[in-house]
ModelCIF file with pLDDT and N, C-alpha, C, O atoms, coordinates in Angstrom:
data_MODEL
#
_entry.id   MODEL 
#
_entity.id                         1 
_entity.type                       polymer 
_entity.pdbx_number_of_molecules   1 
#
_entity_poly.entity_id                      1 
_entity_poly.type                           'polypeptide(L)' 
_entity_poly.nstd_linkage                   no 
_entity_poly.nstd_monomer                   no 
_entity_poly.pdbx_seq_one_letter_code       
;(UNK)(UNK)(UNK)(UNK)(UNK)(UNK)(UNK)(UNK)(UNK)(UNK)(UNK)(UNK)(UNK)(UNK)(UNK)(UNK)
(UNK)(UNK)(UNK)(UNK)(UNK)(UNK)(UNK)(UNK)(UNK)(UNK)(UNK)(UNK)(UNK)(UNK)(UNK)(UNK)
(UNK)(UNK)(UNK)(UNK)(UNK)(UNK)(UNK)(UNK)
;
_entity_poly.pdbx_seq_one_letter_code_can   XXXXXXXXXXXXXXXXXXXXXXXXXXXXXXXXXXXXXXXX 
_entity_poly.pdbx_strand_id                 A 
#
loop_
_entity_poly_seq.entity_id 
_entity_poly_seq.num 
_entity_poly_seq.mon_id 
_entity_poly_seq.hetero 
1 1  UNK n 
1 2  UNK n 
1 3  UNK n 
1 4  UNK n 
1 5  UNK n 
1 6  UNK n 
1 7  UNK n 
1 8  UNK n 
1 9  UNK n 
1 10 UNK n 
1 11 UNK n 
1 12 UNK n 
1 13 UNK n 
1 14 UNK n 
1 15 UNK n 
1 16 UNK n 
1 17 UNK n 
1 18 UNK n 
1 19 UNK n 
1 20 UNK n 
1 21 UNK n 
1 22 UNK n 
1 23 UNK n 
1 24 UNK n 
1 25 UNK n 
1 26 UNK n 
1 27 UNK n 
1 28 UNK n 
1 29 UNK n 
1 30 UNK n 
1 31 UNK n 
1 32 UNK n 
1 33 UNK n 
1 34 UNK n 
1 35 UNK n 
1 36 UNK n 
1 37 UNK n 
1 38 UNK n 
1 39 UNK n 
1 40 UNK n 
#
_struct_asym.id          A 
_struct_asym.entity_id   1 
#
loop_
_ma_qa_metric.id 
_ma_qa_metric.mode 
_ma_qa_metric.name 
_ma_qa_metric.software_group_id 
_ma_qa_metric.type 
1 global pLDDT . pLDDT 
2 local  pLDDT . pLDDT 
#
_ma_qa_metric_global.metric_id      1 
_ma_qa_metric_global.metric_value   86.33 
_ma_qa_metric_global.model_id       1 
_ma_qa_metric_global.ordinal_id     1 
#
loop_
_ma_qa_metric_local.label_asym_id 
_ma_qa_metric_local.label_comp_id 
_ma_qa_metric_local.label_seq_id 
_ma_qa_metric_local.metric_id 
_ma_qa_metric_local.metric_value 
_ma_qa_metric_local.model_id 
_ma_qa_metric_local.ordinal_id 
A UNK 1  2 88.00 1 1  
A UNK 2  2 88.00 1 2  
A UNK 3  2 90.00 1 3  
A UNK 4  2 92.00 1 4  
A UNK 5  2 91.00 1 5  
A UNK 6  2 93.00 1 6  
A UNK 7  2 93.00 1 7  
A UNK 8  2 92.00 1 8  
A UNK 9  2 93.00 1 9  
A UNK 10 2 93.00 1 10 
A UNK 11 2 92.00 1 11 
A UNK 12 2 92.00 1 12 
A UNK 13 2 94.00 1 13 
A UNK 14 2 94.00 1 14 
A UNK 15 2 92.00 1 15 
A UNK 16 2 93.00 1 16 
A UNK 17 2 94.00 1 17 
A UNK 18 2 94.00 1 18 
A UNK 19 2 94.00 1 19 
A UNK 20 2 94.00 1 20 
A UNK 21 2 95.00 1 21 
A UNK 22 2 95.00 1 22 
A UNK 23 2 94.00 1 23 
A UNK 24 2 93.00 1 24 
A UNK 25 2 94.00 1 25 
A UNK 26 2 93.00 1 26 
A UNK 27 2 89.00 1 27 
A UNK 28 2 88.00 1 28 
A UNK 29 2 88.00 1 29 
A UNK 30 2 85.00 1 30 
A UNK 31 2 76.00 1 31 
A UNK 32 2 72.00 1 32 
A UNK 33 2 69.00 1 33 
A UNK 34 2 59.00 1 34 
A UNK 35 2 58.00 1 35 
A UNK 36 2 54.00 1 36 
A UNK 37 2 70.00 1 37 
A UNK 38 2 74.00 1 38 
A UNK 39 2 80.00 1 39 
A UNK 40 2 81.00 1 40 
#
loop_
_atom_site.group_PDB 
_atom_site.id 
_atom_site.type_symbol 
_atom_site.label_atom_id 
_atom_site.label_alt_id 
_atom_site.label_comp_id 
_atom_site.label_asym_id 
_atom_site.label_entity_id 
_atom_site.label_seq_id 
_atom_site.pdbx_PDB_ins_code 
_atom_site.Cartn_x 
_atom_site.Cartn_y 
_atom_site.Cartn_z 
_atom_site.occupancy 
_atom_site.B_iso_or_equiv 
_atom_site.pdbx_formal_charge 
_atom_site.auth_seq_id 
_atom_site.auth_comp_id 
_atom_site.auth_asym_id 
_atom_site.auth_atom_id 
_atom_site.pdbx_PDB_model_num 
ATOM 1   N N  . UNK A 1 1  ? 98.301  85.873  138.022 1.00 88.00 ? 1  UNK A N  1 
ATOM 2   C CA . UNK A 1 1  ? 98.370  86.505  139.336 1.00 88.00 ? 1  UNK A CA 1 
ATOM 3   C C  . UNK A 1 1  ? 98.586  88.009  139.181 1.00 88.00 ? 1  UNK A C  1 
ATOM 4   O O  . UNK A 1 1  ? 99.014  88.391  138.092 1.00 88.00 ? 1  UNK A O  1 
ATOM 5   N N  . UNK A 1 2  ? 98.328  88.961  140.189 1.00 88.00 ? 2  UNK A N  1 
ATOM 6   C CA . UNK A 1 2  ? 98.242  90.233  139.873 1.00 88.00 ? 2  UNK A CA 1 
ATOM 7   C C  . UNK A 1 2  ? 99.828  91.067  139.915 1.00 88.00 ? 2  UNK A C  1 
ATOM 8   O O  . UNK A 1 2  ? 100.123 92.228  139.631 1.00 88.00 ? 2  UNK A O  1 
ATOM 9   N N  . UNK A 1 3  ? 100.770 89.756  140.466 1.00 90.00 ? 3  UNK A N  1 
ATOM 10  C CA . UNK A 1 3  ? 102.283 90.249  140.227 1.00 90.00 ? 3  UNK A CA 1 
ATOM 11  C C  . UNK A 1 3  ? 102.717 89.915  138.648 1.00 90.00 ? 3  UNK A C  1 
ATOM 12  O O  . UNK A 1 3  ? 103.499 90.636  138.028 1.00 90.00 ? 3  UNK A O  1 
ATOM 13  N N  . UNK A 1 4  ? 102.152 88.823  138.138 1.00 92.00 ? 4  UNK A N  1 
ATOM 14  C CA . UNK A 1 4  ? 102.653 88.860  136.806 1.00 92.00 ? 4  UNK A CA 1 
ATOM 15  C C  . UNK A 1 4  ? 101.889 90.017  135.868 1.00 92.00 ? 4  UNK A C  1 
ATOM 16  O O  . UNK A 1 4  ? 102.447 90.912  135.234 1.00 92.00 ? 4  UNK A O  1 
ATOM 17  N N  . UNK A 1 5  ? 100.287 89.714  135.970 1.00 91.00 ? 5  UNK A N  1 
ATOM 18  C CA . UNK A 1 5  ? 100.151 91.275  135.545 1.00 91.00 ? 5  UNK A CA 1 
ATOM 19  C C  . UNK A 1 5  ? 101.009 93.058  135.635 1.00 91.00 ? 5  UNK A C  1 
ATOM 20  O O  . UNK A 1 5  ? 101.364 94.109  135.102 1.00 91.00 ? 5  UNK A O  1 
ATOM 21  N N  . UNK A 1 6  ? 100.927 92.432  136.462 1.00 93.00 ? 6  UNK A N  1 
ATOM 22  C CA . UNK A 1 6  ? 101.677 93.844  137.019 1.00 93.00 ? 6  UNK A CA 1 
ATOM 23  C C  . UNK A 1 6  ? 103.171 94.070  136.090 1.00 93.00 ? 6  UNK A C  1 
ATOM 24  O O  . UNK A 1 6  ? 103.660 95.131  135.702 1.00 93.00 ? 6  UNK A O  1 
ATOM 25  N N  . UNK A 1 7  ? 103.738 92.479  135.880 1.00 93.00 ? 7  UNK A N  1 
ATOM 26  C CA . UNK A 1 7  ? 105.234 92.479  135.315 1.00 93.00 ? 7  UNK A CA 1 
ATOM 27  C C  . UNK A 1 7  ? 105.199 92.782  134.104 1.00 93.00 ? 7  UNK A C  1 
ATOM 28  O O  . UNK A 1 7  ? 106.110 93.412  133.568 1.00 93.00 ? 7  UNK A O  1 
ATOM 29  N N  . UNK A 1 8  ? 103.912 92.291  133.352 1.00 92.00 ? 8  UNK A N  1 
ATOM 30  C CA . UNK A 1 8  ? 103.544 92.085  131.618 1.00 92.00 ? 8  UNK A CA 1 
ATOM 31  C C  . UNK A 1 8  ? 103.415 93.674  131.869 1.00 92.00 ? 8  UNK A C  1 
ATOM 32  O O  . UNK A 1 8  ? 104.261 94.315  131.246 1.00 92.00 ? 8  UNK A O  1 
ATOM 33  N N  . UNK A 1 9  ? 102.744 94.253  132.463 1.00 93.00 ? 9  UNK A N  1 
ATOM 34  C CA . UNK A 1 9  ? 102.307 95.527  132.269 1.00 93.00 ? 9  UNK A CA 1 
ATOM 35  C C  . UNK A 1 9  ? 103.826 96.591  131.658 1.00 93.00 ? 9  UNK A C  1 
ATOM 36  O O  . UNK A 1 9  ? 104.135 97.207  130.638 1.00 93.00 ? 9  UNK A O  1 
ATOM 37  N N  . UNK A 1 10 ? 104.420 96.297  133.010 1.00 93.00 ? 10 UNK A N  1 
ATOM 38  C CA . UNK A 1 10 ? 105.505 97.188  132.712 1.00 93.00 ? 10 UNK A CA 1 
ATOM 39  C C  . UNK A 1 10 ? 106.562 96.584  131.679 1.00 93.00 ? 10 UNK A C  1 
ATOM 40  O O  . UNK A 1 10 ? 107.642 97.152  131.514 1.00 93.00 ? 10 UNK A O  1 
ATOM 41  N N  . UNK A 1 11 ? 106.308 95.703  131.156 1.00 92.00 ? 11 UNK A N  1 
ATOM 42  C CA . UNK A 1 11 ? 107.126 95.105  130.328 1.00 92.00 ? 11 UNK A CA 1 
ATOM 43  C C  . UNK A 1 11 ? 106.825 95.437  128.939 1.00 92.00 ? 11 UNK A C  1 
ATOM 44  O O  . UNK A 1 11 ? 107.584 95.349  127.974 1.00 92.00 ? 11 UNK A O  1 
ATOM 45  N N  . UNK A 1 12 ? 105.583 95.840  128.971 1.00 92.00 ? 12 UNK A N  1 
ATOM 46  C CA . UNK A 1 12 ? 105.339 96.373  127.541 1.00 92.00 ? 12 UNK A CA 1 
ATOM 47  C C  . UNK A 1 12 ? 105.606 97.951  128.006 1.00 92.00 ? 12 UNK A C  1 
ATOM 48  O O  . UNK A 1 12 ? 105.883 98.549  126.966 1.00 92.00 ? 12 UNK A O  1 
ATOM 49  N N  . UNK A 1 13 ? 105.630 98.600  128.791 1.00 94.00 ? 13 UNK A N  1 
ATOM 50  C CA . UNK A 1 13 ? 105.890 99.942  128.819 1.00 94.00 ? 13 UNK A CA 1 
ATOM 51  C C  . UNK A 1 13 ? 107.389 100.278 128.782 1.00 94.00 ? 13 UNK A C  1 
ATOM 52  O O  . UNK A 1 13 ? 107.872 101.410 128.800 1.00 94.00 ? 13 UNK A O  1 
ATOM 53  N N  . UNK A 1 14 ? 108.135 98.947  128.718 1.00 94.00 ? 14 UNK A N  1 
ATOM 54  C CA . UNK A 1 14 ? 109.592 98.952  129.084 1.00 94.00 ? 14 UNK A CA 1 
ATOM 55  C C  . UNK A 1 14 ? 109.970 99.118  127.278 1.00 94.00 ? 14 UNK A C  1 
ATOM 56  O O  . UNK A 1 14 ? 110.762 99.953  126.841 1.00 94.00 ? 14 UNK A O  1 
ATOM 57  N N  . UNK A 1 15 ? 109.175 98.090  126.394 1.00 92.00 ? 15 UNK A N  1 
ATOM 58  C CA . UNK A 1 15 ? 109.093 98.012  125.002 1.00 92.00 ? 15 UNK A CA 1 
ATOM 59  C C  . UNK A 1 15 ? 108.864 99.154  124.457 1.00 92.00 ? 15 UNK A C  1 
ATOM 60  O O  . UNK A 1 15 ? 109.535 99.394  123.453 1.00 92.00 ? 15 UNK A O  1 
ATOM 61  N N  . UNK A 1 16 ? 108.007 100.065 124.853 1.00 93.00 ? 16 UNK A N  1 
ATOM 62  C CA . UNK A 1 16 ? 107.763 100.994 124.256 1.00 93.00 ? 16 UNK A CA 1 
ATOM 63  C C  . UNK A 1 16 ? 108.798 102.121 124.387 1.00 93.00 ? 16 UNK A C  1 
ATOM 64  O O  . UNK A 1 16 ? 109.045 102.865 123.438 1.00 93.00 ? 16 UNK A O  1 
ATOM 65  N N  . UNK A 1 17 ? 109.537 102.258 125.863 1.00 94.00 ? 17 UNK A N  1 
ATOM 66  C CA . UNK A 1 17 ? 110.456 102.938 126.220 1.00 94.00 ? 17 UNK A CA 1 
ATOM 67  C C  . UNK A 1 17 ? 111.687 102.624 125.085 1.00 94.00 ? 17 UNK A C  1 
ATOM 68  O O  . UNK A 1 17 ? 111.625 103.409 124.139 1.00 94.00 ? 17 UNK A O  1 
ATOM 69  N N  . UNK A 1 18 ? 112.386 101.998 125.025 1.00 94.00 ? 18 UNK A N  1 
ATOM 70  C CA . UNK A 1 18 ? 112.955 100.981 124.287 1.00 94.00 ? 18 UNK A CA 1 
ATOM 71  C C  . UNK A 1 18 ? 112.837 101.614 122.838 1.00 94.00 ? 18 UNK A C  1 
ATOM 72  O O  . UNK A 1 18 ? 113.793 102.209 122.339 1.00 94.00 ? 18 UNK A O  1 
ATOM 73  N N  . UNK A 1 19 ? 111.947 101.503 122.357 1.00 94.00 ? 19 UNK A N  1 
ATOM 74  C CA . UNK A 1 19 ? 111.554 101.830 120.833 1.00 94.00 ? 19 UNK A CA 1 
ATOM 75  C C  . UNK A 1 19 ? 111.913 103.535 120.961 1.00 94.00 ? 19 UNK A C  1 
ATOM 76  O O  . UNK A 1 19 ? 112.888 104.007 120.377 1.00 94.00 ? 19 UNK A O  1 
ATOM 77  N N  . UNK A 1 20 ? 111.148 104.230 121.659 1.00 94.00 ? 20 UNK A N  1 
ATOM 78  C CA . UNK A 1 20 ? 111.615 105.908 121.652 1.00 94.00 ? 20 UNK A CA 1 
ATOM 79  C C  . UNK A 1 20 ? 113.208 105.632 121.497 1.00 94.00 ? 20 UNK A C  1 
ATOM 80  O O  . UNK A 1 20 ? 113.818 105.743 120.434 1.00 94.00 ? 20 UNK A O  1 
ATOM 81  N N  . UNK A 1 21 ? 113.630 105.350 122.424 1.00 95.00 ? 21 UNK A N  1 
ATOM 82  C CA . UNK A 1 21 ? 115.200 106.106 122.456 1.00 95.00 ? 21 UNK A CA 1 
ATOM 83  C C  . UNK A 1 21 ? 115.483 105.412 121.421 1.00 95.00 ? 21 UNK A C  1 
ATOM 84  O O  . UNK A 1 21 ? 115.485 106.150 120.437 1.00 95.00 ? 21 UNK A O  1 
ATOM 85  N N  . UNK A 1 22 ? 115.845 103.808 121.033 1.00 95.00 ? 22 UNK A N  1 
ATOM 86  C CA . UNK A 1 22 ? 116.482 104.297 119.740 1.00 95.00 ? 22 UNK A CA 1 
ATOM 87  C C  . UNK A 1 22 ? 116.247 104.595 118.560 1.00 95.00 ? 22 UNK A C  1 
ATOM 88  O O  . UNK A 1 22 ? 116.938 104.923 117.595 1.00 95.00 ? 22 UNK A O  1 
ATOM 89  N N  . UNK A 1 23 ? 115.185 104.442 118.750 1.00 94.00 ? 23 UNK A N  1 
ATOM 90  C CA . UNK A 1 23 ? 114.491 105.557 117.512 1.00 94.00 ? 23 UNK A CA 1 
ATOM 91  C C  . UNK A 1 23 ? 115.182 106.906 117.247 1.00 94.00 ? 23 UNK A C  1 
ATOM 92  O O  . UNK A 1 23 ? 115.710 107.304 116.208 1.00 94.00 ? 23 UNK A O  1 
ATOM 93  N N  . UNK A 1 24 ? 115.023 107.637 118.688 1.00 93.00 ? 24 UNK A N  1 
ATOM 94  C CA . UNK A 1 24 ? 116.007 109.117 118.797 1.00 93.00 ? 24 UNK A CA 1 
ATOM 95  C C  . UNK A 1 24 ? 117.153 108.865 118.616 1.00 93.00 ? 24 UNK A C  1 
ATOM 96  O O  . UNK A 1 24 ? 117.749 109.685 117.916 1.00 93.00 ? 24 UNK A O  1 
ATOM 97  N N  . UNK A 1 25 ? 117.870 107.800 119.080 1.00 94.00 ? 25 UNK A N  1 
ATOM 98  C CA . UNK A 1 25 ? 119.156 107.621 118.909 1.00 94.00 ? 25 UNK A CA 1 
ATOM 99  C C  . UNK A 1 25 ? 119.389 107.617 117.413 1.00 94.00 ? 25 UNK A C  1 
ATOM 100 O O  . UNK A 1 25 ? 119.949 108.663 117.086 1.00 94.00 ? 25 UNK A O  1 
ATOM 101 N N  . UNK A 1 26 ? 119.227 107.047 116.691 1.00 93.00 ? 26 UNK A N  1 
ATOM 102 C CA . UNK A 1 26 ? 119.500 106.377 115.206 1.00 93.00 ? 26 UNK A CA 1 
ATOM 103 C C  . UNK A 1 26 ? 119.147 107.808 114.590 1.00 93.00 ? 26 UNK A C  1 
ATOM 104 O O  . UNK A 1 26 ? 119.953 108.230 113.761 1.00 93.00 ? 26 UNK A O  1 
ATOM 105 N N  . UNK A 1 27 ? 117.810 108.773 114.956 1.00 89.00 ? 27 UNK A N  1 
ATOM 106 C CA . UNK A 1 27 ? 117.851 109.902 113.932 1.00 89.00 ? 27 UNK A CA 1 
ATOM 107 C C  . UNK A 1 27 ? 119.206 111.099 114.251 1.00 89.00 ? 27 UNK A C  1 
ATOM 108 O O  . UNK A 1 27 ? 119.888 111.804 113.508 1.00 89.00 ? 27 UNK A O  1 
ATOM 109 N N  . UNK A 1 28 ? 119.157 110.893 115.692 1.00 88.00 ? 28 UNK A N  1 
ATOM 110 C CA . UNK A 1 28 ? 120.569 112.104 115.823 1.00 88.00 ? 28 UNK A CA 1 
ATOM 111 C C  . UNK A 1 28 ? 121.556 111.453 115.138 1.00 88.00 ? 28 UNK A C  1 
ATOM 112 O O  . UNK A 1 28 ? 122.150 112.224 114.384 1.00 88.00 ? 28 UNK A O  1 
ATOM 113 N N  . UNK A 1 29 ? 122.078 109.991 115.106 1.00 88.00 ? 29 UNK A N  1 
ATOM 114 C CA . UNK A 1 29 ? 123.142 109.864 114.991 1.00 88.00 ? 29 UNK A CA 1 
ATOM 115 C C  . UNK A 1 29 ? 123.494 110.002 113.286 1.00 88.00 ? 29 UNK A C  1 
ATOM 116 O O  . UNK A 1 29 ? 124.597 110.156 112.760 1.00 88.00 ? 29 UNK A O  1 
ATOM 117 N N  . UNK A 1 30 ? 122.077 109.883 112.610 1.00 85.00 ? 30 UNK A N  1 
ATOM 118 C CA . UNK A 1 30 ? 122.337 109.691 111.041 1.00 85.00 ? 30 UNK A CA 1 
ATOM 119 C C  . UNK A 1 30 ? 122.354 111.334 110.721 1.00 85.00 ? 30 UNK A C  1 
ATOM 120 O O  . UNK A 1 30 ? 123.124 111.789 109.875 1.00 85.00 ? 30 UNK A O  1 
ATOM 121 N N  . UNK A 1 31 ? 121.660 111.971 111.291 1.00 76.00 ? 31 UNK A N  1 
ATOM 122 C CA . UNK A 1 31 ? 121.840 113.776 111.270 1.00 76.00 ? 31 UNK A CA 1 
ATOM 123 C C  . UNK A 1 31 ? 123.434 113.916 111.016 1.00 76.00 ? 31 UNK A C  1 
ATOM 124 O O  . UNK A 1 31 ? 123.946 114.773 110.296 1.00 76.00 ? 31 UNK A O  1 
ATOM 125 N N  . UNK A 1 32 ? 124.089 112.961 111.708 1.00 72.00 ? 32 UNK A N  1 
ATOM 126 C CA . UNK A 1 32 ? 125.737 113.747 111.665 1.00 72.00 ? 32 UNK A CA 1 
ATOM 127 C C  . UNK A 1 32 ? 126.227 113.429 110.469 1.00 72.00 ? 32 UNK A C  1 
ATOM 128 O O  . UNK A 1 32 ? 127.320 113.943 110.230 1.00 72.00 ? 32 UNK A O  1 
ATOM 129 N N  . UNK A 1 33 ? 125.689 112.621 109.482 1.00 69.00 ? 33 UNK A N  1 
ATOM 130 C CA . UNK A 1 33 ? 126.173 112.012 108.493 1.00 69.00 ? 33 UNK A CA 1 
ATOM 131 C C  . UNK A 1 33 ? 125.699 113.142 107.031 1.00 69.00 ? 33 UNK A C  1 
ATOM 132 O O  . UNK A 1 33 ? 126.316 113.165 105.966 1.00 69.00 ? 33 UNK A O  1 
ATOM 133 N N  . UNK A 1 34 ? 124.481 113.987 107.363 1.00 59.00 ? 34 UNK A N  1 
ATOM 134 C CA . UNK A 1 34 ? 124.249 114.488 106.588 1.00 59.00 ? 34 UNK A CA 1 
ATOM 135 C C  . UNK A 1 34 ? 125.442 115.249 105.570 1.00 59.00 ? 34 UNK A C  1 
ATOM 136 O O  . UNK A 1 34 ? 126.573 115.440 106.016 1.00 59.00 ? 34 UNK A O  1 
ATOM 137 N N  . UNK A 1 35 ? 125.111 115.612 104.327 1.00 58.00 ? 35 UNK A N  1 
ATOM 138 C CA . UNK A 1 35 ? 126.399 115.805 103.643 1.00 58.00 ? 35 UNK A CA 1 
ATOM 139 C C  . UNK A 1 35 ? 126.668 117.495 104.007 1.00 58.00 ? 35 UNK A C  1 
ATOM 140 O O  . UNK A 1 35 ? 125.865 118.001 104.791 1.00 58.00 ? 35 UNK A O  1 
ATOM 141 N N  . UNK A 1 36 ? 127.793 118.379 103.444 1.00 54.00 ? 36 UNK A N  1 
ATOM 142 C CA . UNK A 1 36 ? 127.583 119.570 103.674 1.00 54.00 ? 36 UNK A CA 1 
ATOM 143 C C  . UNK A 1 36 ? 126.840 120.351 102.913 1.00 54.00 ? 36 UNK A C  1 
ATOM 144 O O  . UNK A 1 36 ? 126.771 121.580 102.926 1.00 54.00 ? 36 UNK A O  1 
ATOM 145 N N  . UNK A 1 37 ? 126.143 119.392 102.078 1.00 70.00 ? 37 UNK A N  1 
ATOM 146 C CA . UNK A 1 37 ? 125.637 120.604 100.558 1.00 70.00 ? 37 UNK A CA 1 
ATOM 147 C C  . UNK A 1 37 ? 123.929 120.042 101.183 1.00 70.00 ? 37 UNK A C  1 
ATOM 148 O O  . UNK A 1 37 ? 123.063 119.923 100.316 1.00 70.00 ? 37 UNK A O  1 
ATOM 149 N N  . UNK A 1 38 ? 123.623 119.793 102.351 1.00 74.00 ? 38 UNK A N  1 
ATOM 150 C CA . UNK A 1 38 ? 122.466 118.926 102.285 1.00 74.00 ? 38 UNK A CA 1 
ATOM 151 C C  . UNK A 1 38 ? 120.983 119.970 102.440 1.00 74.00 ? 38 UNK A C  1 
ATOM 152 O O  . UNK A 1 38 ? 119.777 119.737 102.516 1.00 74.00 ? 38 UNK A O  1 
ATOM 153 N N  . UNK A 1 39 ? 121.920 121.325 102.434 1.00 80.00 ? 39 UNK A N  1 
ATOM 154 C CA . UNK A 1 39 ? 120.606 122.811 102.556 1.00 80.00 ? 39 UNK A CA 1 
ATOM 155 C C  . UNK A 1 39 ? 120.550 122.755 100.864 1.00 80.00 ? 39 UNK A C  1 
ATOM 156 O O  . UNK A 1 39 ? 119.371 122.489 100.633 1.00 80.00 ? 39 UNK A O  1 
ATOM 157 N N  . UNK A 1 40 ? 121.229 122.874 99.626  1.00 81.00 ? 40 UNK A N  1 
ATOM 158 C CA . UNK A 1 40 ? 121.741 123.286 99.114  1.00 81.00 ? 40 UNK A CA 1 
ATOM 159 C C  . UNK A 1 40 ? 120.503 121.922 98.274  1.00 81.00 ? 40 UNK A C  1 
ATOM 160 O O  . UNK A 1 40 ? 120.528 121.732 97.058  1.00 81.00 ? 40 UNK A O  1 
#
């Protein structure tokens, strides 16, 4: 039906949303871990 389409639709756009942030999340948060010599 064109409501479940409609649901699958945004449900994979919800997945994809999903994947960005913690994707971003996990790289800022491992950034803080870097050591202090990590230019060096």
């Amino acid at each position: 039906s064109p409501a479940t389409r409609v649901t699958l639709t945004l449900y994979t756009l919800l997945s994809i949303l999903m994947a960005c942030v913690i994707s971003a999340l996990i790289e800022t948060l491992f950034a803080q871990t870097h050591s202090s010599d990590a230019v060096l």
